[in-house]
Protein backbone atom coordinates (compact mmCIF):
# COMPACT_ATOMS: atom_id res chain seq x y z
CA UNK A 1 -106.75 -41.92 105.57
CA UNK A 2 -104.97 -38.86 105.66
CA UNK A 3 -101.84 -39.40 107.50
CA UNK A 4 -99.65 -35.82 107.04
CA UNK A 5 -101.06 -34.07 110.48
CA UNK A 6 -100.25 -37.27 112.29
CA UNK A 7 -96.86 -38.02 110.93
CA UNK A 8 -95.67 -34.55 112.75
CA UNK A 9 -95.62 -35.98 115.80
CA UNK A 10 -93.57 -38.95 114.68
CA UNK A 11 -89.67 -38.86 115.81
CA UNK A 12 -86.68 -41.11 114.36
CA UNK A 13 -84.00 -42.29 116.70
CA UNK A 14 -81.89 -45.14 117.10
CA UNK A 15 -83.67 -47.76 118.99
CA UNK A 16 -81.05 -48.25 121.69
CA UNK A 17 -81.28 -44.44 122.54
CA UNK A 18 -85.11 -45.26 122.83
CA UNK A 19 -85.19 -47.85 125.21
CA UNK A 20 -82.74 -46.09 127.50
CA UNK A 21 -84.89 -43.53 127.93
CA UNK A 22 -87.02 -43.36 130.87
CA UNK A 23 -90.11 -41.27 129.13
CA UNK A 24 -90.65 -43.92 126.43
CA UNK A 25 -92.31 -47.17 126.38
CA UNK A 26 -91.64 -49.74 123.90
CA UNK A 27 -94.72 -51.30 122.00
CA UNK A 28 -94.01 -53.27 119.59
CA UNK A 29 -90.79 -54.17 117.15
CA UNK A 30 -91.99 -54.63 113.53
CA UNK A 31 -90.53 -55.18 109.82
CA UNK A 32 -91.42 -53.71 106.64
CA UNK A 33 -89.88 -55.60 103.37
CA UNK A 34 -90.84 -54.96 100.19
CA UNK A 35 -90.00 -53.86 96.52
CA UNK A 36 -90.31 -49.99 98.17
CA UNK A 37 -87.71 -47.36 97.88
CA UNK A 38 -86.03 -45.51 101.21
CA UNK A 39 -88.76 -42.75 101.10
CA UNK A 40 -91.35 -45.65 100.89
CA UNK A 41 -90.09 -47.51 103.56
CA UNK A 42 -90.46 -44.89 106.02
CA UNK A 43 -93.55 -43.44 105.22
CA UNK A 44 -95.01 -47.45 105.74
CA UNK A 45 -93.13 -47.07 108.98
CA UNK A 46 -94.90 -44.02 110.01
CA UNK A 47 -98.33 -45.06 109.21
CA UNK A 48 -97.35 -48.62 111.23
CA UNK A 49 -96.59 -45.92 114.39
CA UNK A 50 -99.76 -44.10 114.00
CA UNK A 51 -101.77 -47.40 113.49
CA UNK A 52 -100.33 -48.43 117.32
CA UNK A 53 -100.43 -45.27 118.91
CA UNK A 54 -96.79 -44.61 118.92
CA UNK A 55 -94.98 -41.62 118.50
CA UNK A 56 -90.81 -42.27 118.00
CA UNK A 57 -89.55 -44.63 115.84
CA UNK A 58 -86.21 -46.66 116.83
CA UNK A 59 -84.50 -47.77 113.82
CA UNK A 60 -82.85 -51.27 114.41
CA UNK A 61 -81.85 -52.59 111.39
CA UNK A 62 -81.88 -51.13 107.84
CA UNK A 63 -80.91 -53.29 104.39
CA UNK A 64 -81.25 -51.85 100.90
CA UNK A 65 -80.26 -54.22 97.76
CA UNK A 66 -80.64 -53.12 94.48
CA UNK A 67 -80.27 -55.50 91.53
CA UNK A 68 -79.91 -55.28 88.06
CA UNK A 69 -80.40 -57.71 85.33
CA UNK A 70 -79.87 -57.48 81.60
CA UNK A 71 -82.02 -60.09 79.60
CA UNK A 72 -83.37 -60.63 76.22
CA UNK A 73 -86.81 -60.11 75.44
CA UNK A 74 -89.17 -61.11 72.64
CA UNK A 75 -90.68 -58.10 70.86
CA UNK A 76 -93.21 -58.83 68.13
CA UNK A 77 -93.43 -57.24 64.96
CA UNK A 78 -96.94 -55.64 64.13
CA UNK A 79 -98.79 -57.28 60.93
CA UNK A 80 -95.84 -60.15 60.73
CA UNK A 81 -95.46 -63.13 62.40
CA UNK A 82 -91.51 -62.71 62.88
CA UNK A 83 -90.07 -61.58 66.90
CA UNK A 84 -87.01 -59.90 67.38
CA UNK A 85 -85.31 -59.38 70.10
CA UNK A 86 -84.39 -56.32 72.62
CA UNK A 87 -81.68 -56.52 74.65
CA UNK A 88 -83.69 -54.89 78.63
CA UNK A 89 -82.18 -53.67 81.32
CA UNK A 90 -83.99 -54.40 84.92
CA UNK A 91 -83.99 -53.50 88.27
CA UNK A 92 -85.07 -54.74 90.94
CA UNK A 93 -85.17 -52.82 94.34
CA UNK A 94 -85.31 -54.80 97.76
CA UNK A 95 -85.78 -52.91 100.91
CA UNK A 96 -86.17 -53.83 104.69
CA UNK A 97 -86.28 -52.41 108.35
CA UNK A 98 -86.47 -53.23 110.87
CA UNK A 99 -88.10 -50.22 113.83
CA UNK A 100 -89.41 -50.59 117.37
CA UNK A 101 -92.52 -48.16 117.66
CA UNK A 102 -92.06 -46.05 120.90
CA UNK A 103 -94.76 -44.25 123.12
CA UNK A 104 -92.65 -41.04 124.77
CA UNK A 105 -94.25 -38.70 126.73
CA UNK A 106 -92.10 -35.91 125.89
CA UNK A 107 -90.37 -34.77 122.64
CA UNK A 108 -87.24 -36.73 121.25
């Protein structure tokens, strides 16, 4: 599905400015957690608005933790039945949020 056209109808605000707001109604409140970066995250959050007819997003809660870890790792050696070892860096990226999905009759 091609989501760009729809996503230009899709505001950000904080939820609390949302729900004191007369000309929205709140649908639902939903949270996206995964192994996504911030860019990621909101596009998943966008599609989630368009999915349930909404058209603001209230941001509620947002949590980022990166983590790195250094480890060693078994490499073997082509045509020899020795392993060395590399020393690897990883990283692992966490990311929630959690948005209620407004439907406002007017622009944000």
């Amino acid at each position: 599905i091609n989501y760009s056209n729809k996503f230009q109808n899709i505001d950000f605000s904080s939820s609390k400015y949302l729900k004191g707001n007369p000309d929205c109604i709140s649908i639902i409140r939903v949270k996206v957690l995964g192994s996504l970066s911030y860019d990621e995250l909101m596009y998943e959050l966008k599609k989630r608005a368009v999915t349930m007819g909404g058209n603001a997003i209230g941001i509620h809660d947002l949590r980022e933790n990166k983590e790195i870890t250094y480890a060693n790792q078994e490499i073997e050696v082509e045509n020899s039945l020795d392993v060395r070892y590399a020393y690897m860096k990883q990283t692992n990226l966490l990311s929630s949020v959690t948005a209620d999905i407004f439907k406002c009759k007017s622009g944000i």
